[in-house]
PDB file of N, CA and C in Angstrom:
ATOM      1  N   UNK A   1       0.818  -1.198   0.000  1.00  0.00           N
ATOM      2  CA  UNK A   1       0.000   0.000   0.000  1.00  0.00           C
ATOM      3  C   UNK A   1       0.860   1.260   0.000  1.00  0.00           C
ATOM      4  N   UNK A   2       1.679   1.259   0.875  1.00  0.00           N
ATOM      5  CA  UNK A   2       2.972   2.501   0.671  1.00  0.00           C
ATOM      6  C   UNK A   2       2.517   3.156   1.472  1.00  0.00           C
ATOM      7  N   UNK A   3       2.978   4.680   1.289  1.00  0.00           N
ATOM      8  CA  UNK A   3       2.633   5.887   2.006  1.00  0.00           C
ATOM      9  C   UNK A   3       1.524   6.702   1.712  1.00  0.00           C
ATOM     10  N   UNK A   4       1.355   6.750  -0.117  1.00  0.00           N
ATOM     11  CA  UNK A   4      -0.229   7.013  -0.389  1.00  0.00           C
ATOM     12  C   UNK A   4      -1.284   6.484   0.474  1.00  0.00           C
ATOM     13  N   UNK A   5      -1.689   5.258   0.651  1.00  0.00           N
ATOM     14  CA  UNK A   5      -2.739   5.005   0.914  1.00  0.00           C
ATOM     15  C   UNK A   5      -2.720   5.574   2.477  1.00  0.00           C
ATOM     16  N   UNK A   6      -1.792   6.063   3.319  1.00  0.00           N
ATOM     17  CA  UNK A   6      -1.896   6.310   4.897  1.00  0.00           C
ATOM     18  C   UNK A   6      -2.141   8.088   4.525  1.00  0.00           C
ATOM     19  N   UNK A   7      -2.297   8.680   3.689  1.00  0.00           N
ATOM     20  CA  UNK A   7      -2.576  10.264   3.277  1.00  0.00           C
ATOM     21  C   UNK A   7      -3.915  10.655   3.721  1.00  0.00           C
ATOM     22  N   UNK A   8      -3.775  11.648   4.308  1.00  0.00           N
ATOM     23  CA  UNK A   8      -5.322  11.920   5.137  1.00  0.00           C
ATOM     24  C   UNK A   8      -5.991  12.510   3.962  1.00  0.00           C
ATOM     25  N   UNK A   9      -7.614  12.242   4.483  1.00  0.00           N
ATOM     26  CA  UNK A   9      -7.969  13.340   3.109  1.00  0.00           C
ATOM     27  C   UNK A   9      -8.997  14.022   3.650  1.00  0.00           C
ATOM     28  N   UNK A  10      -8.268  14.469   5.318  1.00  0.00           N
ATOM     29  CA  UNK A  10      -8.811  15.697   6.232  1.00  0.00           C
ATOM     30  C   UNK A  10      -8.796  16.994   4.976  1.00  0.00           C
ATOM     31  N   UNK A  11      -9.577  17.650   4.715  1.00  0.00           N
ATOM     32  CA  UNK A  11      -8.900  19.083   4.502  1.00  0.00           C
ATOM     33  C   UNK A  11      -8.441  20.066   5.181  1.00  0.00           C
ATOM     34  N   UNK A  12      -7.947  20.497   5.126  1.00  0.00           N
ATOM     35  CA  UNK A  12      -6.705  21.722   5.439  1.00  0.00           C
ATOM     36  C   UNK A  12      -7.567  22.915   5.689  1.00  0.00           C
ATOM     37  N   UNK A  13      -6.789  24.390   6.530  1.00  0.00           N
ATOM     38  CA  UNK A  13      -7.590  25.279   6.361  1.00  0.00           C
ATOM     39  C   UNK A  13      -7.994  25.890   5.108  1.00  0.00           C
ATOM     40  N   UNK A  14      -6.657  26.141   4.629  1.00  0.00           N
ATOM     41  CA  UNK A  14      -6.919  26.753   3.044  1.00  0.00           C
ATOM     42  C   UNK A  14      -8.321  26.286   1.817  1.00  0.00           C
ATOM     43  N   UNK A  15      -8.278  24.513   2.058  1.00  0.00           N
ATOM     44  CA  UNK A  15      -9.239  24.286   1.369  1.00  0.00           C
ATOM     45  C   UNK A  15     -10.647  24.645   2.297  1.00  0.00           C
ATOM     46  N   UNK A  16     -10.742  24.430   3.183  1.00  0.00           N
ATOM     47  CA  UNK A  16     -11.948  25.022   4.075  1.00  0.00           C
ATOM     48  C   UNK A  16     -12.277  26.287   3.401  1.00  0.00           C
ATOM     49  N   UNK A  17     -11.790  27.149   4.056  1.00  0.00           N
ATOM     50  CA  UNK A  17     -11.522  28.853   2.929  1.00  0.00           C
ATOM     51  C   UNK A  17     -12.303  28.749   1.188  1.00  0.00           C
ATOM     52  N   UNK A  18     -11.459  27.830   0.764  1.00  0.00           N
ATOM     53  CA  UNK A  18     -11.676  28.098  -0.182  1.00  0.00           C
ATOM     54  C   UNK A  18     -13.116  27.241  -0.587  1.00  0.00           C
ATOM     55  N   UNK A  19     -13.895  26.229  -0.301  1.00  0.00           N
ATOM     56  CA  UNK A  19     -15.012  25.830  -0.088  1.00  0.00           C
ATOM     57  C   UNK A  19     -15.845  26.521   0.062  1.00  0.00           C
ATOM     58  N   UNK A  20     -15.612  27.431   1.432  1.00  0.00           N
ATOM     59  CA  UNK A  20     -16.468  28.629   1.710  1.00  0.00           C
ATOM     60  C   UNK A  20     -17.038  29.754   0.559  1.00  0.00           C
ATOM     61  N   UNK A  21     -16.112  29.851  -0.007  1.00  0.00           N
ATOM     62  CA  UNK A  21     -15.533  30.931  -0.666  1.00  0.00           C
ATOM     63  C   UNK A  21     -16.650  30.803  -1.843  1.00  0.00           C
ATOM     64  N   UNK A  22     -16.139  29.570  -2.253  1.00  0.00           N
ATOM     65  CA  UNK A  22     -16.967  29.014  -3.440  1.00  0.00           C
ATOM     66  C   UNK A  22     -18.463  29.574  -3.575  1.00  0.00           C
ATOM     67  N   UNK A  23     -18.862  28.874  -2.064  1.00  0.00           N
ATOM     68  CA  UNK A  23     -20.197  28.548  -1.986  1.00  0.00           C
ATOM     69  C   UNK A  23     -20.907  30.101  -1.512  1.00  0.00           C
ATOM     70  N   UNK A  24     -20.063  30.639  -0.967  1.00  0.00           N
ATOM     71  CA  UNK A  24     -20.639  32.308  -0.897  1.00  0.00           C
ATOM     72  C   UNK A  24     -21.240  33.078  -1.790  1.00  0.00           C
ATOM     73  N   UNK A  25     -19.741  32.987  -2.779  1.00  0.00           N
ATOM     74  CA  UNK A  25     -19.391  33.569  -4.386  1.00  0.00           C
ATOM     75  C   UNK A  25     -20.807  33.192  -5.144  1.00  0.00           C
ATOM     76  N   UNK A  26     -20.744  31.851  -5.114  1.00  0.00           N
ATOM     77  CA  UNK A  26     -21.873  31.019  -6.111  1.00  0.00           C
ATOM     78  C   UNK A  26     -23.424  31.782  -5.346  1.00  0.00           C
ATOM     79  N   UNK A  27     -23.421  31.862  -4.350  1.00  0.00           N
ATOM     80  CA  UNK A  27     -24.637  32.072  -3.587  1.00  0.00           C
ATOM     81  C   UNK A  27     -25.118  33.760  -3.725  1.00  0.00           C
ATOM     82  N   UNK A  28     -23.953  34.472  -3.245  1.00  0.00           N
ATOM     83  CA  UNK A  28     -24.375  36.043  -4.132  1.00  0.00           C
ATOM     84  C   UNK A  28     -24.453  36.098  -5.495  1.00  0.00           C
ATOM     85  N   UNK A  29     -24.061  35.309  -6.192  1.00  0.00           N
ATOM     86  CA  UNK A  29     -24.504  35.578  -7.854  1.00  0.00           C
ATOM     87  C   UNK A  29     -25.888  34.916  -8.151  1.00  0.00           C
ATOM     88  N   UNK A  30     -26.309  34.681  -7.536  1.00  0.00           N
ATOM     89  CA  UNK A  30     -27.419  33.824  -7.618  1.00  0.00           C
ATOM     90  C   UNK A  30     -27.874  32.437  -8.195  1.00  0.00           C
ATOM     91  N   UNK A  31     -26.425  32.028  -8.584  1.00  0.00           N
ATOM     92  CA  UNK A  31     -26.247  30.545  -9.291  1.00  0.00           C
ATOM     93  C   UNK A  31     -26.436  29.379  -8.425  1.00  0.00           C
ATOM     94  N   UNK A  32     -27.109  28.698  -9.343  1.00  0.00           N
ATOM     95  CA  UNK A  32     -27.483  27.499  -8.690  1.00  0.00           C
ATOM     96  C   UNK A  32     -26.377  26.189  -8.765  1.00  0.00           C
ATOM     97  N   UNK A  33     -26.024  25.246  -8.003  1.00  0.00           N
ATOM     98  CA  UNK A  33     -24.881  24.638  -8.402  1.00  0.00           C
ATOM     99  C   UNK A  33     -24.639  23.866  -9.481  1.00  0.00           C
ATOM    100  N   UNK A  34     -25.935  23.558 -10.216  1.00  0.00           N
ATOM    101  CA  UNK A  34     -25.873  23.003 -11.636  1.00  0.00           C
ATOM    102  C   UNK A  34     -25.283  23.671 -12.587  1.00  0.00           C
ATOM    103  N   UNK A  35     -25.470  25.259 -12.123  1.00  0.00           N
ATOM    104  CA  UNK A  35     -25.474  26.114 -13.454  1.00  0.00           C
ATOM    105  C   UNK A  35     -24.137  26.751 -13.013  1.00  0.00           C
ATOM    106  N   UNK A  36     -23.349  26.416 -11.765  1.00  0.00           N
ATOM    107  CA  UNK A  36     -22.182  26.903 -11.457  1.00  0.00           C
ATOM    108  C   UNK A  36     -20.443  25.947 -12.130  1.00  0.00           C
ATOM    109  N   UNK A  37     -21.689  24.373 -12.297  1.00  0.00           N
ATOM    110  CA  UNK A  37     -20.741  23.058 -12.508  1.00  0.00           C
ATOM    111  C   UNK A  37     -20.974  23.377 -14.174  1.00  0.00           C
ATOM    112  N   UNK A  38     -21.553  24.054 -14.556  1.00  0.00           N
ATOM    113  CA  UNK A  38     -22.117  23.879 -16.125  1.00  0.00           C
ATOM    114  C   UNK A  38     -21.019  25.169 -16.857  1.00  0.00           C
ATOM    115  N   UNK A  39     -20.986  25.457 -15.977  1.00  0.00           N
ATOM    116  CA  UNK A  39     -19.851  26.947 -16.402  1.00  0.00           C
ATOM    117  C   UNK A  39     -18.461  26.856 -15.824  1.00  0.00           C
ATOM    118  N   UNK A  40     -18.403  25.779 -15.163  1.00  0.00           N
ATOM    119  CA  UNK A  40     -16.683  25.531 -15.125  1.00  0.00           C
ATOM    120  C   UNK A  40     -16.995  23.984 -16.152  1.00  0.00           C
ATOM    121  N   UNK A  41     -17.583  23.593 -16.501  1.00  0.00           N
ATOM    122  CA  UNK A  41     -17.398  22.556 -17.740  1.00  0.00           C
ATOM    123  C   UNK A  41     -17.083  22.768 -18.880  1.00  0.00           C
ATOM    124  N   UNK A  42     -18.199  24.438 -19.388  1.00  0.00           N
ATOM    125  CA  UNK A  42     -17.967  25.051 -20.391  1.00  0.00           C
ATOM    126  C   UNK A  42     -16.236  25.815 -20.397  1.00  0.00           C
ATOM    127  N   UNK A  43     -16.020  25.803 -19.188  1.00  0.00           N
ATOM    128  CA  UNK A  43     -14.504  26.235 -19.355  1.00  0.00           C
ATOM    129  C   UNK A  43     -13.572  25.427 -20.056  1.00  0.00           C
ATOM    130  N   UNK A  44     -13.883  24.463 -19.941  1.00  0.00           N
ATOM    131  CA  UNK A  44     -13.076  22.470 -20.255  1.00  0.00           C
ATOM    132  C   UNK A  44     -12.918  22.081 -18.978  1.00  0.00           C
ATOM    133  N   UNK A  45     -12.880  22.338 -18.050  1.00  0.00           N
ATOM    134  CA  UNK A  45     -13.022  21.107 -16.902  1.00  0.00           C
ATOM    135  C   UNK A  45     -13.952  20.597 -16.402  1.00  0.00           C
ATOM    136  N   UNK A  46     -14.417  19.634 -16.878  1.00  0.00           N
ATOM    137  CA  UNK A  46     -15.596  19.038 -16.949  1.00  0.00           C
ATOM    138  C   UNK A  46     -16.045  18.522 -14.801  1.00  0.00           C
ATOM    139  N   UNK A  47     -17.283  19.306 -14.638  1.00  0.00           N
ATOM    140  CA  UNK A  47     -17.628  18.861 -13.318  1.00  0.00           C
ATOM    141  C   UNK A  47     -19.072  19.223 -13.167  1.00  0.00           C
ATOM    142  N   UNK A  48     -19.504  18.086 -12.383  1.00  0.00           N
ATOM    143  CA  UNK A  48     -20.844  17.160 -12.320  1.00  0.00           C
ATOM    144  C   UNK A  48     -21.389  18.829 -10.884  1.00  0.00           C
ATOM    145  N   UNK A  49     -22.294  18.725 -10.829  1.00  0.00           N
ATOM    146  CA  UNK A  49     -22.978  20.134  -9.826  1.00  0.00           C
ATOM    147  C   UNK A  49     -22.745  18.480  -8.699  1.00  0.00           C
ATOM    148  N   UNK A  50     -22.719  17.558  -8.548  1.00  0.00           N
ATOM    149  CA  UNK A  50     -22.237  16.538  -7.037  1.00  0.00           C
ATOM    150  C   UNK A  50     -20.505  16.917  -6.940  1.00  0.00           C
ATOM    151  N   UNK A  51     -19.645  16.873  -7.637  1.00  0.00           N
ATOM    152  CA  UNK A  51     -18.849  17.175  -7.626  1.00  0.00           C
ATOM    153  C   UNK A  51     -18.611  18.542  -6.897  1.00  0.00           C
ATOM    154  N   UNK A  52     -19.242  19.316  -7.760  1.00  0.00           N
ATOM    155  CA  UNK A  52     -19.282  21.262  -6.745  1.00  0.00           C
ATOM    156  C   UNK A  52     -19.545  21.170  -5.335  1.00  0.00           C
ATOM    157  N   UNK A  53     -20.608  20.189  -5.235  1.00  0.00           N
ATOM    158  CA  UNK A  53     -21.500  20.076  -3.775  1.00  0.00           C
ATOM    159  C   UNK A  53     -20.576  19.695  -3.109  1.00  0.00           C
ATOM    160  N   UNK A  54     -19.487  18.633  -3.260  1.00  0.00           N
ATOM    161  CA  UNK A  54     -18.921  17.894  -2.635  1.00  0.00           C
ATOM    162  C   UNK A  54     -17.373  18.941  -1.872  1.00  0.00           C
ATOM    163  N   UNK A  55     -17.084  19.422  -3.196  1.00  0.00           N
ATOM    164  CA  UNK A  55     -15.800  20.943  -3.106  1.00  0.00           C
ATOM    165  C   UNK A  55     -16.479  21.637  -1.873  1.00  0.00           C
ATOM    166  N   UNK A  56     -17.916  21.909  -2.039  1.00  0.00           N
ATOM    167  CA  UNK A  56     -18.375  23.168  -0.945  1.00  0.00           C
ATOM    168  C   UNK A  56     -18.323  23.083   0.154  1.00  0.00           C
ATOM    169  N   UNK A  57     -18.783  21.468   0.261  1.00  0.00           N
ATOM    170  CA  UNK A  57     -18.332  21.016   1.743  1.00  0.00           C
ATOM    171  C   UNK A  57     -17.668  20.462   2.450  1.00  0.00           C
ATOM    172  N   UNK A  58     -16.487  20.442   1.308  1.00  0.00           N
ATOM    173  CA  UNK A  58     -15.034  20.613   2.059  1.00  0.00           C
ATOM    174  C   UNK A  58     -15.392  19.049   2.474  1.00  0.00           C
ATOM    175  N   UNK A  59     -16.046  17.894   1.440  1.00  0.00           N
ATOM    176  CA  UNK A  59     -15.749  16.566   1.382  1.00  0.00           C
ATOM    177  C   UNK A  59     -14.979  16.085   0.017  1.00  0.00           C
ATOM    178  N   UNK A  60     -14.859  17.051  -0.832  1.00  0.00           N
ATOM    179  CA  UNK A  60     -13.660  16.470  -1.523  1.00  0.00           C
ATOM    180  C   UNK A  60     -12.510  17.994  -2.242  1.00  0.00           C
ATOM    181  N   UNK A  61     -11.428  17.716  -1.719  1.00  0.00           N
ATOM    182  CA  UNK A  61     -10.179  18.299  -2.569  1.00  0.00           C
ATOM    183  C   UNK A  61     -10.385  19.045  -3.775  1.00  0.00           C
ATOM    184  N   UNK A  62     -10.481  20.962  -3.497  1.00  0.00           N
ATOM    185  CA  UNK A  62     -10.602  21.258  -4.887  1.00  0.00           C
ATOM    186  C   UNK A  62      -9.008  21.024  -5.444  1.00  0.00           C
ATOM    187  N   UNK A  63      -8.627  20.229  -6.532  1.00  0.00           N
ATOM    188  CA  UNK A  63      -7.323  20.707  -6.522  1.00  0.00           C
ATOM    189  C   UNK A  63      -7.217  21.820  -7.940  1.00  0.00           C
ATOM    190  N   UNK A  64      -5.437  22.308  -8.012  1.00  0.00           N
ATOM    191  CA  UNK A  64      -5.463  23.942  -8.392  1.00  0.00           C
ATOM    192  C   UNK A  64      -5.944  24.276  -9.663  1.00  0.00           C
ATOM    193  N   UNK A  65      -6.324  23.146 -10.672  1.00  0.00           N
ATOM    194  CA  UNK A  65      -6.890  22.998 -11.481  1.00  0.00           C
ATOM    195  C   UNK A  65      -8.352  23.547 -11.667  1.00  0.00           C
ATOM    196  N   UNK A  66      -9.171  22.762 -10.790  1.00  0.00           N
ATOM    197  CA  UNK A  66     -10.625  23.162  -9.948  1.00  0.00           C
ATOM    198  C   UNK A  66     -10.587  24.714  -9.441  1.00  0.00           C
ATOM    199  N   UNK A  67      -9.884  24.837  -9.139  1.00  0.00           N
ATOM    200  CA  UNK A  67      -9.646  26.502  -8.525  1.00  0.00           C
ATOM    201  C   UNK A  67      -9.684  27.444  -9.725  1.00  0.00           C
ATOM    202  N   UNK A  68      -8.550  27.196 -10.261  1.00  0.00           N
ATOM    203  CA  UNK A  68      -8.485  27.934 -11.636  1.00  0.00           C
ATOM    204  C   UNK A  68      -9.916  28.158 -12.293  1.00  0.00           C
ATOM    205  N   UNK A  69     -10.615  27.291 -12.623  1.00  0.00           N
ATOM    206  CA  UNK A  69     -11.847  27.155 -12.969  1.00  0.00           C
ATOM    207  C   UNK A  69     -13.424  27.626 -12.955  1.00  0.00           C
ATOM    208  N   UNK A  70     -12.694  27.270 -11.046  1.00  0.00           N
ATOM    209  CA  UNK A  70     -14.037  28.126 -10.531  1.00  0.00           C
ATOM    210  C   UNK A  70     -14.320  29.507 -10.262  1.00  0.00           C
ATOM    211  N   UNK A  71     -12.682  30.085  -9.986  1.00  0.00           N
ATOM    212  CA  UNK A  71     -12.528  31.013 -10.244  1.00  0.00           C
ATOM    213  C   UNK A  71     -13.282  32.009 -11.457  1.00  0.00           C
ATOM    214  N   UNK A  72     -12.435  31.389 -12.422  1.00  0.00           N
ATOM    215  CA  UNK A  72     -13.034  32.015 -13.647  1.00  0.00           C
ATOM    216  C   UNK A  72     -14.472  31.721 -13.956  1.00  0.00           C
ATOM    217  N   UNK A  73     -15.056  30.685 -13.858  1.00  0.00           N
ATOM    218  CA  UNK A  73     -16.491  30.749 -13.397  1.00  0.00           C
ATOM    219  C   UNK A  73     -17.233  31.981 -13.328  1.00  0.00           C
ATOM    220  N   UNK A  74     -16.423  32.320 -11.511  1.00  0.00           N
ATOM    221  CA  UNK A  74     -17.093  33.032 -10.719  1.00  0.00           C
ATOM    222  C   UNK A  74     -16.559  34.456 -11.171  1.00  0.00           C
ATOM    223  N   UNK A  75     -15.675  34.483 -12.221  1.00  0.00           N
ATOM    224  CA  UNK A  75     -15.380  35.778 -12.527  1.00  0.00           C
ATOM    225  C   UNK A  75     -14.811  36.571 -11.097  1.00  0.00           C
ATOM    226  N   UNK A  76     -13.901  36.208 -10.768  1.00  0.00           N
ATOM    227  CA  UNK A  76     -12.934  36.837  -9.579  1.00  0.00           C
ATOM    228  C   UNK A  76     -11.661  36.307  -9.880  1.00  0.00           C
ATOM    229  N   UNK A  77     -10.703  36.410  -8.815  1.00  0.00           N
ATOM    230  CA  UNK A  77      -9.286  36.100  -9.444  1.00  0.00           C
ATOM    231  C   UNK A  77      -8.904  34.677  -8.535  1.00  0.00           C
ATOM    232  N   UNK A  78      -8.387  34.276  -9.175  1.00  0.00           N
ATOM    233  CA  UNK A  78      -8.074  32.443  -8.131  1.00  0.00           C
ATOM    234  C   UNK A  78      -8.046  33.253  -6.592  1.00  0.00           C
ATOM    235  N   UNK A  79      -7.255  33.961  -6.286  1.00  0.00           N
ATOM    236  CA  UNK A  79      -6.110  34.407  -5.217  1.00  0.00           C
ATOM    237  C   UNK A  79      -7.651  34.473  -4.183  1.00  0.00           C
ATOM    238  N   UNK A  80      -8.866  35.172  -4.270  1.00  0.00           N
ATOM    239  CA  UNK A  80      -9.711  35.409  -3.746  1.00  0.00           C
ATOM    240  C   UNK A  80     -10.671  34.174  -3.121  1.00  0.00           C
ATOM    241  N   UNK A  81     -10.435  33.175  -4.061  1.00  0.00           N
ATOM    242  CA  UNK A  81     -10.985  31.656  -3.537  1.00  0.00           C
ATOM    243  C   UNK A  81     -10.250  31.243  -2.235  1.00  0.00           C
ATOM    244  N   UNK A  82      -8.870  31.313  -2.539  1.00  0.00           N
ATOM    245  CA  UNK A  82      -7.809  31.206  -1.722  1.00  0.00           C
ATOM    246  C   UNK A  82      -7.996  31.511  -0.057  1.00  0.00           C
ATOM    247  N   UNK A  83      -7.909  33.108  -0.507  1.00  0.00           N
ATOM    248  CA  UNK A  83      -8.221  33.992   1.033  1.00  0.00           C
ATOM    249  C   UNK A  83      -9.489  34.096   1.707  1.00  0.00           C
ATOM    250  N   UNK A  84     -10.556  34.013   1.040  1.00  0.00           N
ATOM    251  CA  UNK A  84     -11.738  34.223   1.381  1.00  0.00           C
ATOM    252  C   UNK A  84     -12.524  35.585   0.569  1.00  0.00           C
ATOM    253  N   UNK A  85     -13.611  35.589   0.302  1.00  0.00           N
ATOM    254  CA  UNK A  85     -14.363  36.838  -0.307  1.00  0.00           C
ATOM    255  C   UNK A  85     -14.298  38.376   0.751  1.00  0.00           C
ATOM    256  N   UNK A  86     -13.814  38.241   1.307  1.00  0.00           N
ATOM    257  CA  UNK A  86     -13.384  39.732   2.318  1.00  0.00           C
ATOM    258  C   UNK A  86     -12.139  40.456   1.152  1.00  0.00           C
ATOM    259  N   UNK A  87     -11.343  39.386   0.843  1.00  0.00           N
ATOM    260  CA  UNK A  87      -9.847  39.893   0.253  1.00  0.00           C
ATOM    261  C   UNK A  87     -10.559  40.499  -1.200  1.00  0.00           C
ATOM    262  N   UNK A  88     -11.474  40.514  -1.487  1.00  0.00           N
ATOM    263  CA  UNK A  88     -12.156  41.455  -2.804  1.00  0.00           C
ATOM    264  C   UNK A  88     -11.865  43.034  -2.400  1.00  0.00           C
TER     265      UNK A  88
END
């Protein structure tokens, strides 16, 4: 099994933050998470609105890819997912 399989897949603060962030962002624009997963797909990274759900609540790993994405999505700059929606 190695050392991979003993890797927590607690999240971290940063991804907490940035979960939050997400789900704020998505929530003042008035997007629904279908139509939030439908516009980081149309970006090319293809993701399911269970997938988003799952990022929001900080039960699965956005990784920096996903960020990039949602970012642009959400029309803000990665760095702001990062810190939290205050750093706007």
């Amino acid at each position: 099994m190695g050392a991979m399989a003993a890797r927590s897949l607690e999240i971290e603060p940063a991804g907490i933050r940035t979960a939050r962030s997400v789900e704020i962002l998505r929530t003042e624009r008035g997007l629904a998470q279908r139509a939030l997963a439908a516009r980081v797909t149309a970006l090319g990274r293809p993701m399911s609105n269970t997938m988003l759900s799952r990022i929001e609540r900080a039960q699965r790993r956005c990784d920096i890819d996903d960020l990039v994405a949602l970012a642009q999505a959400l029309r803000v700059p990665s760095l702001v997912l990062l810190q939290g929606p205050s750093a706007m």
